[in-house]
Protein backbone atom coordinates (compact mmCIF):
# COMPACT_ATOMS: atom_id res chain seq x y z
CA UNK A 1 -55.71 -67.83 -5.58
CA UNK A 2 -54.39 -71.53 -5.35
CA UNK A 3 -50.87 -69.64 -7.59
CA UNK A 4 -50.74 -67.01 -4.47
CA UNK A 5 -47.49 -67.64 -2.60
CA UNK A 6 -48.49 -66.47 1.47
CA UNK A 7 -45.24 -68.12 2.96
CA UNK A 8 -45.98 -67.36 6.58
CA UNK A 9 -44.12 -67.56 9.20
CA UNK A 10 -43.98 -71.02 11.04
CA UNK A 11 -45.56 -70.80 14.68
CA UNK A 12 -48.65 -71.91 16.99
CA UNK A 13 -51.17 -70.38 14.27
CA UNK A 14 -52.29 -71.73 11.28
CA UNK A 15 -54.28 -69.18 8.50
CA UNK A 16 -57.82 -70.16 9.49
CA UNK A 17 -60.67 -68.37 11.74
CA UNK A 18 -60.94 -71.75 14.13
CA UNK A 19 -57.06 -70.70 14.67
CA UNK A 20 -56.87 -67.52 14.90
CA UNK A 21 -60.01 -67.90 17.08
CA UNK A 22 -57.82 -69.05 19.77
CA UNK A 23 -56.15 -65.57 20.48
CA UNK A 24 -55.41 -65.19 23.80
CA UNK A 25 -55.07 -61.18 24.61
CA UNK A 26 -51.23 -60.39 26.11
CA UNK A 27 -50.72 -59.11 29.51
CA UNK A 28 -48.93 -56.45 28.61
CA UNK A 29 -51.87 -55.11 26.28
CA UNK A 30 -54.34 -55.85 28.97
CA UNK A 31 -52.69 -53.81 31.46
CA UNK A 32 -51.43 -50.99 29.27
CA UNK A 33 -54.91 -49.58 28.81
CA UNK A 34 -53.70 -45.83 27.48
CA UNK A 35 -52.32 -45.84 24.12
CA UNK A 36 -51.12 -42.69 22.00
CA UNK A 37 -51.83 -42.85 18.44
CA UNK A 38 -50.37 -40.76 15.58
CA UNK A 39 -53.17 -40.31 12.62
CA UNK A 40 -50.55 -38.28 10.42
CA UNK A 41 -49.50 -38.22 6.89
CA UNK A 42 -49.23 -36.17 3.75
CA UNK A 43 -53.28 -35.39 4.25
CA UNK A 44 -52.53 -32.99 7.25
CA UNK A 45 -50.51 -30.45 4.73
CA UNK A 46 -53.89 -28.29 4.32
CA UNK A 47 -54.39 -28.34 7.91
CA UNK A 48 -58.12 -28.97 7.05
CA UNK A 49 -59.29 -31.96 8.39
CA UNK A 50 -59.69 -36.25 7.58
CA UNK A 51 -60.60 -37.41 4.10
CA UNK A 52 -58.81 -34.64 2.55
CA UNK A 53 -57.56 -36.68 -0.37
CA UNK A 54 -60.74 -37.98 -1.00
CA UNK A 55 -63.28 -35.16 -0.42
CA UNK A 56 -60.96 -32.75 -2.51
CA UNK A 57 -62.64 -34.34 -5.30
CA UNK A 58 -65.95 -34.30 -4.23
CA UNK A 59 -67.62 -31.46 -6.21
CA UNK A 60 -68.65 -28.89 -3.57
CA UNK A 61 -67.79 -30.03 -0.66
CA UNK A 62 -65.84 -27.63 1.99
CA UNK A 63 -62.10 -29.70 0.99
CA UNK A 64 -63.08 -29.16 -2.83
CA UNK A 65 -63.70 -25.38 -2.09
CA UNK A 66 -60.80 -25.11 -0.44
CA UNK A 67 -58.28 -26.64 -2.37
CA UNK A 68 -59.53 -25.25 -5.71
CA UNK A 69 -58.92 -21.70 -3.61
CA UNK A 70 -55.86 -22.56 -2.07
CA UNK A 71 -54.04 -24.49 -4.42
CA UNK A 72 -55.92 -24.80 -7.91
CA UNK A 73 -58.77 -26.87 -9.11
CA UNK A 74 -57.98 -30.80 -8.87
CA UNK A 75 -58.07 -31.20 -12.81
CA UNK A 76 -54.80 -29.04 -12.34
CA UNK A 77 -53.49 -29.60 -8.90
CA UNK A 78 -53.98 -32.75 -7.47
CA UNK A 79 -53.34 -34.92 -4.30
CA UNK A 80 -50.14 -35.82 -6.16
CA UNK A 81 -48.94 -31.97 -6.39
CA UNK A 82 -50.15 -31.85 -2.56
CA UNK A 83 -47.74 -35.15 -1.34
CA UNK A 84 -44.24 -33.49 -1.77
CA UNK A 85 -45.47 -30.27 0.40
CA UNK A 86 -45.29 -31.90 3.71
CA UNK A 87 -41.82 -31.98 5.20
CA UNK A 88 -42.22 -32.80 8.85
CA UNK A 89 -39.11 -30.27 8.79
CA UNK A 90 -40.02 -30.61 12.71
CA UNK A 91 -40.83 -33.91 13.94
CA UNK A 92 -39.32 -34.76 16.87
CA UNK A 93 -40.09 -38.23 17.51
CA UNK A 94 -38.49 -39.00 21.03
CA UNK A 95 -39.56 -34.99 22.02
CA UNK A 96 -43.07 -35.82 21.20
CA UNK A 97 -42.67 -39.95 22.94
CA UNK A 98 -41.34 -38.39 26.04
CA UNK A 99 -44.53 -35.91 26.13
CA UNK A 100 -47.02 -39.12 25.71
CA UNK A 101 -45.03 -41.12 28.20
CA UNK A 102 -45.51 -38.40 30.55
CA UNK A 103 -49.28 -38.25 29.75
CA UNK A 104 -49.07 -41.82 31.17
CA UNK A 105 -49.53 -43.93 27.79
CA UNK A 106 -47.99 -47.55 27.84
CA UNK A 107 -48.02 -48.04 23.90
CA UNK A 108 -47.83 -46.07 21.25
CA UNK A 109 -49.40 -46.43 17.60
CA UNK A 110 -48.54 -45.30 14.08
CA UNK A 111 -49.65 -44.49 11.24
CA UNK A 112 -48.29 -46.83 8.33
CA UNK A 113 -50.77 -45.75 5.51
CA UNK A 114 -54.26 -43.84 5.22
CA UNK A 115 -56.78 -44.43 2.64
CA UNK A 116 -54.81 -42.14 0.30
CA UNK A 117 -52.30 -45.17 -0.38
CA UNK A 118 -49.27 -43.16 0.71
CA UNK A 119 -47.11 -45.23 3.23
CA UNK A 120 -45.17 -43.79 6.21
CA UNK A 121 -42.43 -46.05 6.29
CA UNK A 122 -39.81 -47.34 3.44
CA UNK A 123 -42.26 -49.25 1.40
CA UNK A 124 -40.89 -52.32 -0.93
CA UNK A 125 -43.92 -52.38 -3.18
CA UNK A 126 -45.21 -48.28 -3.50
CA UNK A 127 -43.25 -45.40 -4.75
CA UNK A 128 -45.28 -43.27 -2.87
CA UNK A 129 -43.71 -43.58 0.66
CA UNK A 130 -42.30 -41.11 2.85
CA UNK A 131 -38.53 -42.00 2.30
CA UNK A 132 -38.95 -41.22 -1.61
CA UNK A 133 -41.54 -38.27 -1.80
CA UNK A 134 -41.96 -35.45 0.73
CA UNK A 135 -40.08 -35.84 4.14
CA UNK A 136 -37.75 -38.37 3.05
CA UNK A 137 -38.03 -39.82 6.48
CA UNK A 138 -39.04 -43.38 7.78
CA UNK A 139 -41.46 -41.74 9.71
CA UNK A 140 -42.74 -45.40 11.03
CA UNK A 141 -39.25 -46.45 11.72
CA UNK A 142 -38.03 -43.27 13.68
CA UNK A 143 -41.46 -43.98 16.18
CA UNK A 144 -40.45 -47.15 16.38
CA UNK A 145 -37.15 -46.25 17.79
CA UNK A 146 -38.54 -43.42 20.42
CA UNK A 147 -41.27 -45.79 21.57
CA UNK A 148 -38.42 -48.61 21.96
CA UNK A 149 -36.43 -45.73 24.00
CA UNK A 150 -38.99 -45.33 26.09
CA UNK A 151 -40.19 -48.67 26.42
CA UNK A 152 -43.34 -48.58 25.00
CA UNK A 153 -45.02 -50.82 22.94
CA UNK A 154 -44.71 -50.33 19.14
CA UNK A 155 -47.94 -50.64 17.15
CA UNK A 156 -49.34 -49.77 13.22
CA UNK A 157 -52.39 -48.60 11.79
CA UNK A 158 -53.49 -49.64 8.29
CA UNK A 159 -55.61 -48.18 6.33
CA UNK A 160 -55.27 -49.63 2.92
CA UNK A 161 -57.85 -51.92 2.40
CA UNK A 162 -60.57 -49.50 1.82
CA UNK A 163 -58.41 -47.10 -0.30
CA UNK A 164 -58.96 -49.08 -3.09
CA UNK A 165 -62.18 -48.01 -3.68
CA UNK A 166 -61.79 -44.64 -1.33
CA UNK A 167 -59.43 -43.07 -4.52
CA UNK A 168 -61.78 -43.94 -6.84
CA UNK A 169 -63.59 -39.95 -6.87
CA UNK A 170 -60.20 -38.63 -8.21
CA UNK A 171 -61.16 -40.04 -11.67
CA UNK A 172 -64.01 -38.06 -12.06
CA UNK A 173 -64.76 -34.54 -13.01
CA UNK A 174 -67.04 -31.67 -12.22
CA UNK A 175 -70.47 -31.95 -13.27
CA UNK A 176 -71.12 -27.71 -13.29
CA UNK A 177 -68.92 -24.77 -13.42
CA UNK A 178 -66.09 -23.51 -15.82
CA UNK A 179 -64.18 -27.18 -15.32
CA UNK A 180 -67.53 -29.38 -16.20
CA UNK A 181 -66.43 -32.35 -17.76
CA UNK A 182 -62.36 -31.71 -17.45
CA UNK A 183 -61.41 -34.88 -15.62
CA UNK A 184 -59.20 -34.77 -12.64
CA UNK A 185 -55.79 -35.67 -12.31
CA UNK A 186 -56.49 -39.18 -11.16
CA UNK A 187 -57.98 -39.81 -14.66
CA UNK A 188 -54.62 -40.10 -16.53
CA UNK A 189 -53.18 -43.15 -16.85
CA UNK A 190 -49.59 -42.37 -16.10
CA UNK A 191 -50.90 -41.55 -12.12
CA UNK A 192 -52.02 -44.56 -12.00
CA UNK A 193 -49.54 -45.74 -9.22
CA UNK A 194 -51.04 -43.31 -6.42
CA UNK A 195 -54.80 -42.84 -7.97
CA UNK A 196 -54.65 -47.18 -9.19
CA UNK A 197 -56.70 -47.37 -12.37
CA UNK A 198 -60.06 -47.15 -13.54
CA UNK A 199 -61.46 -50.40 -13.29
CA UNK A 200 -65.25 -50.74 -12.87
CA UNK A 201 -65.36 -51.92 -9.94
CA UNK A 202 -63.45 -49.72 -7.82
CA UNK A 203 -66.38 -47.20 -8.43
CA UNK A 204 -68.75 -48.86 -6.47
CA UNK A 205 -70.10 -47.85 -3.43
CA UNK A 206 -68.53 -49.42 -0.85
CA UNK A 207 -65.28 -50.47 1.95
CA UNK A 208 -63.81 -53.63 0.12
CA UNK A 209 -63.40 -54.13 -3.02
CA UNK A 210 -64.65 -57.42 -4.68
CA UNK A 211 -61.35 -57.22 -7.20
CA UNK A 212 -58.68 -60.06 -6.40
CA UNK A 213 -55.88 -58.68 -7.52
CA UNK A 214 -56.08 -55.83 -5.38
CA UNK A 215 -56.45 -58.10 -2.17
CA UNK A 216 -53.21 -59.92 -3.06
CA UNK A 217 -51.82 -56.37 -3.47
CA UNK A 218 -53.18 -55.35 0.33
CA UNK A 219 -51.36 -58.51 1.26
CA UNK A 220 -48.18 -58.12 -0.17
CA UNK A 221 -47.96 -54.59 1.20
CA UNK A 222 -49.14 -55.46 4.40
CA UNK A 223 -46.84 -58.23 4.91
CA UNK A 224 -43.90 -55.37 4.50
CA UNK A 225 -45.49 -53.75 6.98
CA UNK A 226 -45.29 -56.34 9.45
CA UNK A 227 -41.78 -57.69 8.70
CA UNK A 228 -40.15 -54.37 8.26
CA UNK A 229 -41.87 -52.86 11.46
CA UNK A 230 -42.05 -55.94 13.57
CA UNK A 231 -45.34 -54.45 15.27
CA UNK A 232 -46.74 -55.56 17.96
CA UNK A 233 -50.18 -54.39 17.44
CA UNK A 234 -51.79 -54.51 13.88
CA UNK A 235 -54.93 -51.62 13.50
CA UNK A 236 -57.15 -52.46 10.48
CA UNK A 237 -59.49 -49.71 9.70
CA UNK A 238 -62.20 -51.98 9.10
CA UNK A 239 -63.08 -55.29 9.42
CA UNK A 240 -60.83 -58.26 8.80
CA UNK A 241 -59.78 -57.94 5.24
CA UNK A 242 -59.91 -60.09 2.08
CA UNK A 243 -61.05 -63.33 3.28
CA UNK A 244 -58.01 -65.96 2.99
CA UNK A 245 -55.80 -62.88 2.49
CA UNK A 246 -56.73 -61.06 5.85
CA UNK A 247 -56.44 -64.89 7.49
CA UNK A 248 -53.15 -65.30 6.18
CA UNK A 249 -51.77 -61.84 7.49
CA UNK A 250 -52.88 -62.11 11.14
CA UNK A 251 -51.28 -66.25 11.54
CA UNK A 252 -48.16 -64.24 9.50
CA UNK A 253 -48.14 -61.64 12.62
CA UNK A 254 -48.71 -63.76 15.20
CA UNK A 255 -46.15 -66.33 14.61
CA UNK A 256 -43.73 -63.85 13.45
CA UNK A 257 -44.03 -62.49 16.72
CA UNK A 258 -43.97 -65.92 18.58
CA UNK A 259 -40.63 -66.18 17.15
CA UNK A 260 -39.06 -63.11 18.68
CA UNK A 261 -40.91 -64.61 22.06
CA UNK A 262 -39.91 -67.80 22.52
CA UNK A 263 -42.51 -69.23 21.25
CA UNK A 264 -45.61 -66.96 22.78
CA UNK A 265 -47.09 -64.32 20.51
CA UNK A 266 -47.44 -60.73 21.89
CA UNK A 267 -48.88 -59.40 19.37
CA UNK A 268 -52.72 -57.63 18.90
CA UNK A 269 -54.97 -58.05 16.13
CA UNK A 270 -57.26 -54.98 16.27
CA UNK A 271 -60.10 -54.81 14.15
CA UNK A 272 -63.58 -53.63 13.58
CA UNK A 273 -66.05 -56.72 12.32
CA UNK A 274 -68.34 -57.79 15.01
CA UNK A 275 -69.78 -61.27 13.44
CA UNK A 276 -68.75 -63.16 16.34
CA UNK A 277 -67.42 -65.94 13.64
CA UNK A 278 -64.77 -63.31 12.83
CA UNK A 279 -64.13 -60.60 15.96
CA UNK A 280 -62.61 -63.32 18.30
CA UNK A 281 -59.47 -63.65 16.28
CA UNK A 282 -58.07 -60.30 17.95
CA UNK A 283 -59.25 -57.45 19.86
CA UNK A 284 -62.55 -55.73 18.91
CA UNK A 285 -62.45 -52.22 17.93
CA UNK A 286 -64.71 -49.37 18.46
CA UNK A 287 -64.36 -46.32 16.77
CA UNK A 288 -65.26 -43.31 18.69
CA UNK A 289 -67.62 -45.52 20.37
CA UNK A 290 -68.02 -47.65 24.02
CA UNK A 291 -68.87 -51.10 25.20
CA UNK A 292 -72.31 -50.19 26.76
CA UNK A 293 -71.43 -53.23 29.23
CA UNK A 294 -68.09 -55.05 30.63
CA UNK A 295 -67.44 -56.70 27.75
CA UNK A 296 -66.29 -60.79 27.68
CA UNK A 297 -63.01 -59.99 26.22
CA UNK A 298 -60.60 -56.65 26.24
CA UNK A 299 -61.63 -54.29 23.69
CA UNK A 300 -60.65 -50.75 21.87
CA UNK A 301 -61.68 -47.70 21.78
CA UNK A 302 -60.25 -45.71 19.52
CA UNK A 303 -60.49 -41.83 19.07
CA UNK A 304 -58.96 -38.76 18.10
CA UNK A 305 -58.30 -35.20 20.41
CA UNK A 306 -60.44 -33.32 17.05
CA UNK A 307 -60.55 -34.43 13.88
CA UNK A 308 -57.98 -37.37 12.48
CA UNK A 309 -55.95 -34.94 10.52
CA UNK A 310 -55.09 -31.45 11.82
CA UNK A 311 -58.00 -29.06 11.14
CA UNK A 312 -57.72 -25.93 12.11
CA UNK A 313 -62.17 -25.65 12.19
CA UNK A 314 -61.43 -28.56 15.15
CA UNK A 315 -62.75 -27.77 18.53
CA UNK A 316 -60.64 -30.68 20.48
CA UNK A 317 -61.96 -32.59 23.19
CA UNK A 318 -60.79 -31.29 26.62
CA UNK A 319 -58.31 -33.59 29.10
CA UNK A 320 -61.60 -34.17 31.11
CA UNK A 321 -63.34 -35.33 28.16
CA UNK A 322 -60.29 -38.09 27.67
CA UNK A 323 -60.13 -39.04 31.54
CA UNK A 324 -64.24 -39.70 31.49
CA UNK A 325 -63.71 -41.65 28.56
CA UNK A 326 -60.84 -43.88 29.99
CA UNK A 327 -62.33 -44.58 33.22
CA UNK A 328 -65.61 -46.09 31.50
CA UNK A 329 -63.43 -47.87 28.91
CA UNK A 330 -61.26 -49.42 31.76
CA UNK A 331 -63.89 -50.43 33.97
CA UNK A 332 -65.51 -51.88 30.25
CA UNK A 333 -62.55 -54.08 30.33
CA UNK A 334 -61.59 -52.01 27.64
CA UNK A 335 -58.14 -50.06 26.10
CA UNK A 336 -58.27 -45.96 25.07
CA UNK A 337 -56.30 -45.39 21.69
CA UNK A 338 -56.45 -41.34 21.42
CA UNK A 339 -55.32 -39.63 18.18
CA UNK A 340 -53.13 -36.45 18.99
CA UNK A 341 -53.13 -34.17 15.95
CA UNK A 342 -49.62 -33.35 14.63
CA UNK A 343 -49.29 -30.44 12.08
CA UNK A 344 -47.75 -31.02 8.61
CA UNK A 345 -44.47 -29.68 10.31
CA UNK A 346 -44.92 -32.66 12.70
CA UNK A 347 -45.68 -29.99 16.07
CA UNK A 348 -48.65 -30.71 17.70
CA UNK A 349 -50.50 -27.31 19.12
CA UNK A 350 -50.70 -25.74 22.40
CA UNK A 351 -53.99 -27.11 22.93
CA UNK A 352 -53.21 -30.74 22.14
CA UNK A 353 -49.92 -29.81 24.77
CA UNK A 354 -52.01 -28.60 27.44
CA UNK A 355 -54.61 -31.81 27.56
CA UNK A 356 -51.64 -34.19 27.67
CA UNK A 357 -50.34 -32.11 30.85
CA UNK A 358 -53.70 -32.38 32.55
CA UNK A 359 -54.05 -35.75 31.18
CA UNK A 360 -50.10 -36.67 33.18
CA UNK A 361 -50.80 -34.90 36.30
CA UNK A 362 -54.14 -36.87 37.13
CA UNK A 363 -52.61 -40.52 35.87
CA UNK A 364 -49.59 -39.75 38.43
CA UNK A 365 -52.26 -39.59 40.98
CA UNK A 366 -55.27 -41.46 39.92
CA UNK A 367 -53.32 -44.25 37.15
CA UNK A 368 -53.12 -47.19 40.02
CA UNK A 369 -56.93 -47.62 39.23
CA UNK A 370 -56.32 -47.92 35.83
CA UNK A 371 -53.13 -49.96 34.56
CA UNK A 372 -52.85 -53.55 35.36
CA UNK A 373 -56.42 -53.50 36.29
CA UNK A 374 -59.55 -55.87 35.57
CA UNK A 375 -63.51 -54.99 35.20
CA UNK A 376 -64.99 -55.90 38.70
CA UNK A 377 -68.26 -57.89 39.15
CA UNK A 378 -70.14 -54.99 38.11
CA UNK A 379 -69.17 -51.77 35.55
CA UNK A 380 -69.77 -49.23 38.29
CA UNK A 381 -73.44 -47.28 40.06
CA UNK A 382 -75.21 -44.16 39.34
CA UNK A 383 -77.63 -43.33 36.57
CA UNK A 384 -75.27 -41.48 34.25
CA UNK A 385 -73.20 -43.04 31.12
CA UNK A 386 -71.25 -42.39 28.02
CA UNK A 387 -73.44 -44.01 24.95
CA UNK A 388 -72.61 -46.84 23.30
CA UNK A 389 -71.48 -48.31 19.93
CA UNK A 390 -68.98 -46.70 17.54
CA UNK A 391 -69.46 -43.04 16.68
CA UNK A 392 -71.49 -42.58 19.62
CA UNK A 393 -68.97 -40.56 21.62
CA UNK A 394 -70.44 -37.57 23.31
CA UNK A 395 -70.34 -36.08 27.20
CA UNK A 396 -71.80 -37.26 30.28
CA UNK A 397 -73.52 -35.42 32.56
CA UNK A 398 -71.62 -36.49 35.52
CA UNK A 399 -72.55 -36.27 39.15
CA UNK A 400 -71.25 -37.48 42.60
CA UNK A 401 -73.93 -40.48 42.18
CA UNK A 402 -71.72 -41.83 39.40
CA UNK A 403 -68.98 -44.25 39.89
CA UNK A 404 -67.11 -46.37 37.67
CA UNK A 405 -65.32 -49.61 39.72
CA UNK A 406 -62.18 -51.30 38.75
CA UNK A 407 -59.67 -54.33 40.66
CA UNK A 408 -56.58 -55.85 41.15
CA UNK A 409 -55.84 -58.77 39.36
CA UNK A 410 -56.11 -60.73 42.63
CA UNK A 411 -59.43 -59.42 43.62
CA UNK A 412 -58.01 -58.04 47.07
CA UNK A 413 -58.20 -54.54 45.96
CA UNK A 414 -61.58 -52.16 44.43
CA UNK A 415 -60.78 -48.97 42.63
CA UNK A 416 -64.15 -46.94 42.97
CA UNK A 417 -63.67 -43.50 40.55
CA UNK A 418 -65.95 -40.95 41.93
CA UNK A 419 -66.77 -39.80 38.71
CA UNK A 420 -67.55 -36.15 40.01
CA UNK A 421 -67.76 -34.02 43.43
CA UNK A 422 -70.61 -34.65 45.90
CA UNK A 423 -71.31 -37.95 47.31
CA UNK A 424 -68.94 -40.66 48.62
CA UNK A 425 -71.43 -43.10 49.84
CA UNK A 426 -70.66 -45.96 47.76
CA UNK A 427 -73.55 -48.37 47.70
CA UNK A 428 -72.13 -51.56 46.08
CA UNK A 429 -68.91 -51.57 48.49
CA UNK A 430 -70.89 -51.85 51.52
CA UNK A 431 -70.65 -55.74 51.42
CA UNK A 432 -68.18 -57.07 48.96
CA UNK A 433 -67.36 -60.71 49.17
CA UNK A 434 -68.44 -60.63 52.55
CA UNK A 435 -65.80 -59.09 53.95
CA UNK A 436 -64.70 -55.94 55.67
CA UNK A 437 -63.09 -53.25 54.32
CA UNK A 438 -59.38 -53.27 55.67
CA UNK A 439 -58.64 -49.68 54.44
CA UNK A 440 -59.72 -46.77 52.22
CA UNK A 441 -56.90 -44.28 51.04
CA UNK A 442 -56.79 -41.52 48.53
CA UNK A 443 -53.78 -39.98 46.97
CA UNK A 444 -51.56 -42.99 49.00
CA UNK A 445 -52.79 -41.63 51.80
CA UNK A 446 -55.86 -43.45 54.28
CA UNK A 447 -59.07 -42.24 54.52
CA UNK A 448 -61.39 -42.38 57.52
CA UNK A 449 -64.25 -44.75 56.16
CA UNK A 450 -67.24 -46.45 57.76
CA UNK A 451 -69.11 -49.49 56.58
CA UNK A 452 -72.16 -49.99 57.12
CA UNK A 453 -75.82 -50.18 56.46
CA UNK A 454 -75.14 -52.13 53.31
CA UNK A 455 -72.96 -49.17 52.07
CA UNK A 456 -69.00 -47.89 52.30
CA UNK A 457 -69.05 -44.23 53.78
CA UNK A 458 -65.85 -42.62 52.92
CA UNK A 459 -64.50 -38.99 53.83
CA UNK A 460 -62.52 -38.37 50.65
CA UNK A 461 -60.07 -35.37 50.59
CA UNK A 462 -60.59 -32.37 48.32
CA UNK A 463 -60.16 -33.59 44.72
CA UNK A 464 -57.07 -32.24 43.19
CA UNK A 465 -58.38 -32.13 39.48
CA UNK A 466 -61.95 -30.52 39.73
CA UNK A 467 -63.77 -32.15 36.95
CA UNK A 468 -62.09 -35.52 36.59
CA UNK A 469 -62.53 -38.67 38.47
CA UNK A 470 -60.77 -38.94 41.75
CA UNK A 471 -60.05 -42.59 42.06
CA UNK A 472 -60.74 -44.17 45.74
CA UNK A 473 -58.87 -47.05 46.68
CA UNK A 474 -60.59 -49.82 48.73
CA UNK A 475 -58.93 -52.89 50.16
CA UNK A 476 -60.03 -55.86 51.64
């Protein structure tokens, strides 16, 4: 370790937790709050579903079915014979930006490699990158230019730490049937350079591997990432990585990106640890999950229309689904990452069109209780709620009793989302701060409102999305 040369960038952090500890979220990530994320690579060519690269190996499972049916047992045909089928003949990156911009996102995230250690960008340390095999595209570098066309916010996902024990099924064989004992593809030697090699510890159960070499190799490749890309959010799928390594990495992002801001980092950290030694040193992230509270500091929730790669079994969630989820994740003092499936082509479906429309129309009229926002005093009223902790994402059964609360940064304004039709008595309105209410609107328009008997009594119009949250306005 002592021989490893980091050479990070010179700036306010060094590579230590009691640094990196002293992360200080940026505004602009704070009052973003929507995020799009692409989840895309060569795993989508199937069209049937996440973990395709792994679980085609995994001796009768539904991927391993279908790939021996589709394109020929693994021993045969493997993920490497699968890479240089997708194309993205279609991708339209500023088409697609412009459609996510209109859905009201205010940054955009993608993907720069999956478990399946295939990067999306123009890698200096991996053959296996988009520019050499299959699209021959940057596809990393051609979002970053639609999201800078469009002003949003350019973030990455990584994926890579886990994959080095994620490929490690590939170098097995079938236990039963005419290919018993025929190893896979990922068994020979000279594929090495996607599959990575046999050694023993790589087949363990488990996210991380224990092997050192491998975390200098996460580093190295990581570190393109971040000085090719010039991110300004960094998505590990996982905790943070590799000890020193992972340390190293974030003071390397965060100063590089002090230096392209006069000397005040913008950049996000997002990661999934929560030992409170560790979780502080970015922004917390909950997969498919909630905050069942407002939390201390802004968090993420990050989660996917259907599955993470297209499958064409998905049943997606609908726009309602992705409003509920936002509202409780912004009055959480939280930030919604969504996942919109793209096709190998690089189309996304009608479906996937349709929510973002639904999902555009109520931001334009709902969104000033959601961007630039802060939690208020208290998450919201009402008995229903949206479960908590990652992979805990389901429906709520709604009703007019339910409201979720959000405010101005200066306090002089409450956001009350009446999460569904029926009442509009809101009980803990009636006698904020001690003041009275100055006015009530909807839709930019006033409301008649009375306040009184320790509640705010409001005569909301008709709600013009039936099924979402109507968001009502409430100044002081």
């Amino acid at each position: 370790m002592s021989e490893f040369q980091f050479d990070i960038a010179k700036g306010p952090f060094a590579p230590n937790l009691d640094s990196l500890r002293t992360f200080c979220c940026p505004e602009w990530y704070r009052d973003a709050k929507f995020g799009i994320w692409s989840h895309w690579g060569p795993q989508s060519v199937p069209m049937y579903g996440d973990w395709y690269a792994r679980h085609m190996y995994k001796e009768g499972s539904e991927q391993y079915r279908y790939h021996w049916r589709t394109y020929g047992h693994p021993s045969k045909f493997g993920y490497k014979d699968l890479v240089p089928l997708w194309k993205a003949e279609n991708f339209d990156p500023e088409g697609l930006m412009q459609l996510y911009v209109e859905a009201g996102a205010r940054y955009f995230v993608g993907q720069a490699m999956h478990h399946d250690n295939f990067d999306n960008f123009a890698s200096k340390h991996n053959p296996w990158n988009s520019v050499n095999v299959g699209p021959k595209k940057d596809i990393c570098l051609l979002w970053k230019r639609a999201a800078e066309k469009f002003g949003l916010p350019f973030g990455v996902s990584e994926h890579l730490g886990a994959s080095y024990t994620w490929m490690s099924l590939s170098h097995g064989a079938d236990k039963t049937g005419p290919y018993a004992g025929v190893p896979y593809d990922g068994a020979d030697p000279k594929n090495a350079s996607l599959y990575r090699d046999n050694d023993s510890e790589l087949l363990e159960h488990g996210w991380y591997t224990r092997n050192e070499k491998y975390h200098q190799d996460w580093y190295r490749r990581i570190r393109d990432v971040v000085d090719t890309l010039q991110p300004e959010l960094l998505y590990t799928d996982g905790p943070l990585p590799f000890g020193t390594y992972g340390e190293h990495l974030v003071a390397h992002l965060y100063n590089a990106s002090a230096a392209r801001h006069g000397g005040a980092s913008q950049a996000v950290y997002t990661q999934k640890g929560t030992d409170p030694a560790i979780y502080k040193v970015g922004v917390l992230d909950i997969e498919r999950g909630i905050s069942a509270e407002i939390a201390e500091d802004p968090w993420q929730d990050d989660t996917s229309i259907g599955d993470w790669f297209y499958n064409v079994r998905d049943v997606y969630k609908t726009a309602e689904d992705i409003v509920d989820t936002l509202v409780d994740v912004v009055a959480k003092n939280g930030n919604l990452l969504v996942n919109v499936t793209q096709r190998p082509d690089g189309t996304i479906d009608d479906e996937c069109l349709y929510a973002l429309k639904k999902i555009g129309a109520w931001m334009r009229d709902n969104g000033e209780g959601i961007y630039a926002t802060r939690p208020y005093v208290k998450m919201g009223e009402g008995e229903s709620k949206l479960a908590a902790g990652a992979f805990q994402e389901g429906a709520a059964a709604w009703t007019g009793e339910d409201y979720r609360f959000t405010r101005s940064k200066d306090g002089s304004t409450v956001f009350a989302f009446r999460m569904r039709e029926g009442r509009t008595r809101i009980v803990s309105l009636g006698r904020v701060y001690e003041r009275p209410v100055r006015q009530v609107s909807v839709y930019g328009q006033p409301v008649p409102f009375v306040q009184k008997d320790g509640c705010l009594d409001v005569s909301a119009p008709e709600n013009r999305h039936p099924g979402m949250p109507q968001c009502i306005r409430v100044d002081f």
